[in-house]
PDB file of N, CA and C in Angstrom:
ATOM      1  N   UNK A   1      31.021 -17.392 -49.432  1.00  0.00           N
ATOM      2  CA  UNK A   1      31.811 -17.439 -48.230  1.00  0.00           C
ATOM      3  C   UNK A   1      31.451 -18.718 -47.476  1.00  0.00           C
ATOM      4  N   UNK A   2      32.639 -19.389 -47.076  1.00  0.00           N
ATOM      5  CA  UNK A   2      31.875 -20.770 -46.412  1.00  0.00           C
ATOM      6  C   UNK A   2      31.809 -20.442 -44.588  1.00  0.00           C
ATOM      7  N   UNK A   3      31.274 -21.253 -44.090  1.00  0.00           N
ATOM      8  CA  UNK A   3      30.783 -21.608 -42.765  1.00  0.00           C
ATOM      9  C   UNK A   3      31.394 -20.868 -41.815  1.00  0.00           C
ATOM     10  N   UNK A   4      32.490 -21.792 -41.817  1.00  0.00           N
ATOM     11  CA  UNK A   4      34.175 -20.955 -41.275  1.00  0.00           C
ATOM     12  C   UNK A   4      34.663 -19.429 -41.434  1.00  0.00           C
ATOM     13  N   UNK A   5      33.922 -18.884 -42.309  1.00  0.00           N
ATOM     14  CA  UNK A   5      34.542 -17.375 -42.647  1.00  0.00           C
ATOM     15  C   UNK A   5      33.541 -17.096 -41.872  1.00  0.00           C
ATOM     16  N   UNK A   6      32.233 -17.135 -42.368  1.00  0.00           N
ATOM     17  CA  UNK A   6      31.031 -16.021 -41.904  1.00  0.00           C
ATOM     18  C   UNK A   6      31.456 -16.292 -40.475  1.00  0.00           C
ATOM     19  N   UNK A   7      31.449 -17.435 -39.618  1.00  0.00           N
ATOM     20  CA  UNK A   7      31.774 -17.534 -38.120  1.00  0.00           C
ATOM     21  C   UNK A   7      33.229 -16.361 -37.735  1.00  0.00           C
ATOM     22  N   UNK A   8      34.431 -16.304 -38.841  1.00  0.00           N
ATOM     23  CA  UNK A   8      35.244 -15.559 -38.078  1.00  0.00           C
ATOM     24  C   UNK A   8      35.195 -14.178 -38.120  1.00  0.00           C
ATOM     25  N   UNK A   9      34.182 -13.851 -39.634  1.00  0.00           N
ATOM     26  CA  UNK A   9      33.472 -12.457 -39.558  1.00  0.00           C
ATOM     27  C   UNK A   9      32.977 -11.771 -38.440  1.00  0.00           C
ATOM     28  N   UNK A  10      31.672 -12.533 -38.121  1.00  0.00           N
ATOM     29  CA  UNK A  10      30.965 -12.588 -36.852  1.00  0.00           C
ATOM     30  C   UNK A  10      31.932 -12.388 -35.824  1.00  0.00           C
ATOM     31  N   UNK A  11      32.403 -13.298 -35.270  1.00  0.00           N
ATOM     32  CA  UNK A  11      33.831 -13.309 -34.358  1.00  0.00           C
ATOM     33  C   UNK A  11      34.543 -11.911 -34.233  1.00  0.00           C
ATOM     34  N   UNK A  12      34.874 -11.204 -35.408  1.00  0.00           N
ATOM     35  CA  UNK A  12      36.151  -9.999 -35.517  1.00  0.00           C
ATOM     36  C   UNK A  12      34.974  -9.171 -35.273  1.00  0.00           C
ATOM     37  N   UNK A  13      33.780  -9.149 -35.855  1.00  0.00           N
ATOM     38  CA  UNK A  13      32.830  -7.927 -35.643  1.00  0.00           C
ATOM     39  C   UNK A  13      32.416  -7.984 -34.035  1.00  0.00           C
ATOM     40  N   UNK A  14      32.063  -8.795 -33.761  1.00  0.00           N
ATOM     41  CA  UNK A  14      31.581  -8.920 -31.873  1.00  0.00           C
ATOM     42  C   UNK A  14      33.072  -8.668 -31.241  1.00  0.00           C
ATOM     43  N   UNK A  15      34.242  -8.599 -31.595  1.00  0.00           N
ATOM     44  CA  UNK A  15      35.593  -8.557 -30.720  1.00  0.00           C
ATOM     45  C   UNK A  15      35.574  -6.990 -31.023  1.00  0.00           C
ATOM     46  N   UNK A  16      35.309  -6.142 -32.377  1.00  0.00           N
ATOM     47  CA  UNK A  16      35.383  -4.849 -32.846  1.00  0.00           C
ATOM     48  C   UNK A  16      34.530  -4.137 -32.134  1.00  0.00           C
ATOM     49  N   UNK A  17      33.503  -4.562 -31.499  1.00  0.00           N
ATOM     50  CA  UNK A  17      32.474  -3.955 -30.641  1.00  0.00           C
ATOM     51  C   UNK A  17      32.615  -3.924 -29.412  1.00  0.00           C
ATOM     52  N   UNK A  18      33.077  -5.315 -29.026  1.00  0.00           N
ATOM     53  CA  UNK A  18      33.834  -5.274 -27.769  1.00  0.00           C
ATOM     54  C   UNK A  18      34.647  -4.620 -27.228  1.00  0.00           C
ATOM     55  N   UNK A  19      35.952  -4.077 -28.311  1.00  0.00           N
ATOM     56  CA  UNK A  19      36.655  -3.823 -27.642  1.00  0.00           C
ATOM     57  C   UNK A  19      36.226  -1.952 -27.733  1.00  0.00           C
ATOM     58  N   UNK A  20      35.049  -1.623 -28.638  1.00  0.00           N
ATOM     59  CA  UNK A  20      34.569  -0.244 -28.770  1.00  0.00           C
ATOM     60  C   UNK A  20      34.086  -0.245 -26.914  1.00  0.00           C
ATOM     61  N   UNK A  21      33.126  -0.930 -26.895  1.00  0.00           N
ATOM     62  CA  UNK A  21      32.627  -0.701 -25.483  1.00  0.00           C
ATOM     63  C   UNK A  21      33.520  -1.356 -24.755  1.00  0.00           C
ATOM     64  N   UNK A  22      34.501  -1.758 -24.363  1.00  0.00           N
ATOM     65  CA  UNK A  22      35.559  -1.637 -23.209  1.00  0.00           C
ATOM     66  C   UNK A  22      36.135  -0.179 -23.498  1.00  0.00           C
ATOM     67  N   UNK A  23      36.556   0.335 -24.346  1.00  0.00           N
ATOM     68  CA  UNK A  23      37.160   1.768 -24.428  1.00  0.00           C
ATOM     69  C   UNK A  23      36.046   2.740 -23.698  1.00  0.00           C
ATOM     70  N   UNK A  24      34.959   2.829 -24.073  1.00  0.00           N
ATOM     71  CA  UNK A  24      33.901   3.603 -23.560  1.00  0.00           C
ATOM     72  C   UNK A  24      33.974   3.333 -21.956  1.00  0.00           C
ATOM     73  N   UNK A  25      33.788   2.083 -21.352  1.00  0.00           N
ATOM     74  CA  UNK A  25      33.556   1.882 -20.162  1.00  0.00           C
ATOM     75  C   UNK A  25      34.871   2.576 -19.435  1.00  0.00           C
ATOM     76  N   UNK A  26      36.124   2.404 -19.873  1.00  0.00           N
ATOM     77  CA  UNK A  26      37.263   3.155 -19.486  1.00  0.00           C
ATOM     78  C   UNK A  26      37.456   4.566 -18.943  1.00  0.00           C
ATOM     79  N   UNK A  27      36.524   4.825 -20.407  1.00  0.00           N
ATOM     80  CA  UNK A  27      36.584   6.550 -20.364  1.00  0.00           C
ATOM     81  C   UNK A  27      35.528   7.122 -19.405  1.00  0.00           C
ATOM     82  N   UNK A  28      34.524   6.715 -19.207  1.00  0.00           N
ATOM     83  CA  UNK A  28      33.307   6.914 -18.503  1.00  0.00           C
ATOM     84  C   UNK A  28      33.964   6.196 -16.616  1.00  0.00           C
ATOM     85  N   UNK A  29      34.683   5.291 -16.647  1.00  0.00           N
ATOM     86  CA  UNK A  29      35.240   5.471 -15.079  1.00  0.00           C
ATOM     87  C   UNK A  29      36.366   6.451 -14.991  1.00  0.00           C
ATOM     88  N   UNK A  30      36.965   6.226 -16.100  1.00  0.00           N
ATOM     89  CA  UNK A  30      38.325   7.076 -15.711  1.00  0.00           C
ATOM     90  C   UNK A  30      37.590   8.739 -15.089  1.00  0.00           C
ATOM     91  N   UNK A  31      36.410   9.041 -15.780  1.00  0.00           N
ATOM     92  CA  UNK A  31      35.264  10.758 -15.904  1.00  0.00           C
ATOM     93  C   UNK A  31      35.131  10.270 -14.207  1.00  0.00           C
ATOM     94  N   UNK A  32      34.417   9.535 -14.028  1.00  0.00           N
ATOM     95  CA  UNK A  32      34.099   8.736 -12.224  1.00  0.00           C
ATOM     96  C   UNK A  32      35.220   9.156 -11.356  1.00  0.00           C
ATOM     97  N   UNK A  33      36.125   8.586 -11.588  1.00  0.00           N
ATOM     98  CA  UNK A  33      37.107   8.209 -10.650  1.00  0.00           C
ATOM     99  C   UNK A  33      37.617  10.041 -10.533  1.00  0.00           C
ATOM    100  N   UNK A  34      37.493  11.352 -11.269  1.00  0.00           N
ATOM    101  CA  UNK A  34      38.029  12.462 -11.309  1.00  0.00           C
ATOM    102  C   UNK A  34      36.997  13.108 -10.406  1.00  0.00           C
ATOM    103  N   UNK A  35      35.682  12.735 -10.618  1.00  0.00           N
ATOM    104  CA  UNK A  35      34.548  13.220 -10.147  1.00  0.00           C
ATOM    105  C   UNK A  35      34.761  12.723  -8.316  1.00  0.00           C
ATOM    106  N   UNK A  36      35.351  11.711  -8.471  1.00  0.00           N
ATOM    107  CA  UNK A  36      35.516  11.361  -7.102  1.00  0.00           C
ATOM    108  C   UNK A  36      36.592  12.086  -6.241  1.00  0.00           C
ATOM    109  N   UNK A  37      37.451  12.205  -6.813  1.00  0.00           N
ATOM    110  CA  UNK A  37      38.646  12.334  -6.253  1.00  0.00           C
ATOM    111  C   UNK A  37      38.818  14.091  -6.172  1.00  0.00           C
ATOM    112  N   UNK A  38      38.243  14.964  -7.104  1.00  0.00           N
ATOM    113  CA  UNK A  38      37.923  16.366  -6.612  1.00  0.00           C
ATOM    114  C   UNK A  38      36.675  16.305  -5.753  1.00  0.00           C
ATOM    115  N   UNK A  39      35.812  15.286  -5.432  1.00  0.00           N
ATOM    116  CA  UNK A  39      34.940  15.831  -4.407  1.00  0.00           C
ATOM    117  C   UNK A  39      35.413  15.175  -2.997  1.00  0.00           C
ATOM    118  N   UNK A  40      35.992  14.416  -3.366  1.00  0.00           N
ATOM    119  CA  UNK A  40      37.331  13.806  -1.922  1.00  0.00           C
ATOM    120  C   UNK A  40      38.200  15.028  -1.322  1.00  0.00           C
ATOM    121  N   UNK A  41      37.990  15.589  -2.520  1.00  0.00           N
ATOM    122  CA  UNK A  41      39.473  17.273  -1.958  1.00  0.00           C
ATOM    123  C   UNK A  41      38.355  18.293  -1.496  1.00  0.00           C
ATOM    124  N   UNK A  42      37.604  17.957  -2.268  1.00  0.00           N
ATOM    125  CA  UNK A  42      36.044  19.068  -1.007  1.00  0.00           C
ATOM    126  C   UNK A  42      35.765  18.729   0.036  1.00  0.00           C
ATOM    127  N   UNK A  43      35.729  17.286   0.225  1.00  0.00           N
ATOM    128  CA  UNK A  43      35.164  16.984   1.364  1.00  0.00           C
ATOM    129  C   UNK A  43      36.355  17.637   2.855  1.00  0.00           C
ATOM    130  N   UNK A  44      37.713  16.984   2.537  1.00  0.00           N
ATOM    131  CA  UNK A  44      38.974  17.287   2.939  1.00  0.00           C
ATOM    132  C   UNK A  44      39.055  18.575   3.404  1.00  0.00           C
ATOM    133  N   UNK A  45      38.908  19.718   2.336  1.00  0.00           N
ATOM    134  CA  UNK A  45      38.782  21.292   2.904  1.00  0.00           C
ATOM    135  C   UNK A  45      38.428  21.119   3.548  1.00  0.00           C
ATOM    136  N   UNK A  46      37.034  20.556   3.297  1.00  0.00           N
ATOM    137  CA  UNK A  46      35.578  21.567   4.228  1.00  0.00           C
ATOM    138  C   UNK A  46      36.152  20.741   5.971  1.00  0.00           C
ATOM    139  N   UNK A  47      36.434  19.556   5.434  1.00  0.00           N
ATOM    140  CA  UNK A  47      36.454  18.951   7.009  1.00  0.00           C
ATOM    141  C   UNK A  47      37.796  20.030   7.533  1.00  0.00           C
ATOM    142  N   UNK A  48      38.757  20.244   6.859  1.00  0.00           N
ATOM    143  CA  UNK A  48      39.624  21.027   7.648  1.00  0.00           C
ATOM    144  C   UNK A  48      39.414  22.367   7.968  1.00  0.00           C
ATOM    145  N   UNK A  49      38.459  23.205   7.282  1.00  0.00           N
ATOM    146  CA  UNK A  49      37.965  24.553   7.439  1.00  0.00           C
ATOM    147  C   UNK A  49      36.838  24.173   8.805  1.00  0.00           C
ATOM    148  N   UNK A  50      36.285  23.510   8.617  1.00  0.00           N
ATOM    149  CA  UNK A  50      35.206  23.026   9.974  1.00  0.00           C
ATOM    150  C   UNK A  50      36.058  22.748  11.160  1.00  0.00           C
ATOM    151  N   UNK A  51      36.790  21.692  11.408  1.00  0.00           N
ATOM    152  CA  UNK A  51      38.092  21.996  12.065  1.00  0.00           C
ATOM    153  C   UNK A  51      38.864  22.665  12.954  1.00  0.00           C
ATOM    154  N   UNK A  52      39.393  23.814  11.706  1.00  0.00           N
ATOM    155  CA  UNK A  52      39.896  25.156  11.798  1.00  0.00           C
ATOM    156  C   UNK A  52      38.732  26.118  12.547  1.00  0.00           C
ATOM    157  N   UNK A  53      37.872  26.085  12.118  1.00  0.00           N
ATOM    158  CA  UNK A  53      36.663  27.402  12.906  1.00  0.00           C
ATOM    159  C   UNK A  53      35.995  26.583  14.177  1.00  0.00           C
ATOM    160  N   UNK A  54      36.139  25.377  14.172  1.00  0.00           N
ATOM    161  CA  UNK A  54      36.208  25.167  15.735  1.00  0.00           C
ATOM    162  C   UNK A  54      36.599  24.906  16.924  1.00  0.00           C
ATOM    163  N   UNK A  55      37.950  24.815  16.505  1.00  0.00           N
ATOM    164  CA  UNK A  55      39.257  24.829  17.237  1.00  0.00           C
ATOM    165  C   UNK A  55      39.395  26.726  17.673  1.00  0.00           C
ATOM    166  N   UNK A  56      38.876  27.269  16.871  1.00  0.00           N
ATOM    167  CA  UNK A  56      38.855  29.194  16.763  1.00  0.00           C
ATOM    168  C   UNK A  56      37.626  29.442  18.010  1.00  0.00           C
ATOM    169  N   UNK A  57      36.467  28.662  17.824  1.00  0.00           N
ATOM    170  CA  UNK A  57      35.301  29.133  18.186  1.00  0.00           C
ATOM    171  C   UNK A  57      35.437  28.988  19.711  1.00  0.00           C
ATOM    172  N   UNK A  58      35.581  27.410  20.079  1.00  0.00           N
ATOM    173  CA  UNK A  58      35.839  26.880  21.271  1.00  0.00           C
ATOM    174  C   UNK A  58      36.835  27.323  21.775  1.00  0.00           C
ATOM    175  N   UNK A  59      36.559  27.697  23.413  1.00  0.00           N
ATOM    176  CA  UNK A  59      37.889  27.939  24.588  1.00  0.00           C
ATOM    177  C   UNK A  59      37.451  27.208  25.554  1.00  0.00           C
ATOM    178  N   UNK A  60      38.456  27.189  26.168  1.00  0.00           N
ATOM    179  CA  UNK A  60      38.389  26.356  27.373  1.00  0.00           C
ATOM    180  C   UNK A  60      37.414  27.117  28.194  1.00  0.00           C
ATOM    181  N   UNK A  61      36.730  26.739  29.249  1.00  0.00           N
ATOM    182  CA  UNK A  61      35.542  27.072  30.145  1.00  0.00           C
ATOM    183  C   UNK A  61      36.156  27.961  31.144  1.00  0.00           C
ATOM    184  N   UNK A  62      37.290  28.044  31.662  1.00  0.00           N
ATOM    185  CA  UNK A  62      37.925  29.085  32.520  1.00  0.00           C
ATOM    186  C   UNK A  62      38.301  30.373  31.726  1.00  0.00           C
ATOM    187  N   UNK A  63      38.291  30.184  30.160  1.00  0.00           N
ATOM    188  CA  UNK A  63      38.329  31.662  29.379  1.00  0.00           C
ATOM    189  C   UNK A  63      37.012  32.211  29.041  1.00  0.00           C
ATOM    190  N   UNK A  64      36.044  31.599  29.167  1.00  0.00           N
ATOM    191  CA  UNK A  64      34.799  31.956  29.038  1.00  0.00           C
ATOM    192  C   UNK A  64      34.030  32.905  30.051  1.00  0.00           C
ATOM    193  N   UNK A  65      33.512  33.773  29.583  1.00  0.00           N
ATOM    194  CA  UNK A  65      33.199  34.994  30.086  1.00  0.00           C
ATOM    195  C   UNK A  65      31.606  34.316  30.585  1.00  0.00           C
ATOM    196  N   UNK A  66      31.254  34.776  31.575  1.00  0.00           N
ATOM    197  CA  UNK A  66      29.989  33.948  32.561  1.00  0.00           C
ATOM    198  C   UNK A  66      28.917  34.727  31.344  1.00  0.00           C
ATOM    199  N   UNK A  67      27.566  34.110  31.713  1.00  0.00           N
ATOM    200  CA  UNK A  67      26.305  34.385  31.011  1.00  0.00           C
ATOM    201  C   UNK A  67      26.060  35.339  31.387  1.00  0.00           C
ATOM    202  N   UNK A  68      25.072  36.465  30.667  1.00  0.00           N
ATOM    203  CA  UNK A  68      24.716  37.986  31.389  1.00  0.00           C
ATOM    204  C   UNK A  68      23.891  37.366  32.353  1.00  0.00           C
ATOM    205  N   UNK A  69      23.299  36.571  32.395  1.00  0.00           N
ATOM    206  CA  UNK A  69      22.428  36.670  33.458  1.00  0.00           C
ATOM    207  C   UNK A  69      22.941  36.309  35.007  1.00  0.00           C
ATOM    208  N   UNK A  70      24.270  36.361  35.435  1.00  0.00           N
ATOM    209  CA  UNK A  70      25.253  35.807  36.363  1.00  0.00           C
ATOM    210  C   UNK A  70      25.430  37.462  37.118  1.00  0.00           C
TER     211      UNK A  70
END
């Protein structure tokens, strides 16, 4: 094999690997980006359930029933 081949061997094998680990890196953000985006929809609930139960909890100070000790 002369000079020129073994170099485009080399060449197709480092591009064959390359493009193995660009596929991997893909798949491993694309796994990220899901991991993100359902704990974005947790965060979202919870902030709207937190929210919700304190918009419930809180009244205005003229509906508030005085301290026993009054």
């Amino acid at each position: 094999m002369s000079s020129a081949e073994e170099r485009i061997v080399e060449l197709e094998t480092k591009l064959s690997f390359q493009e193995h680990l660009i596929q991997e890196l893909n798949e491993a953000l694309t796994h990220q980006q899901q991991q993100l985006d359902a704990l974005q929809h947790r965060l979202d609930t919870m902030c709207e359930q937190m929210q919700t139960g304190l918009s419930d909890e809180i009244r205005p100070v003229s509906e508030e029933a005085p301290p026993p000790h009054y």
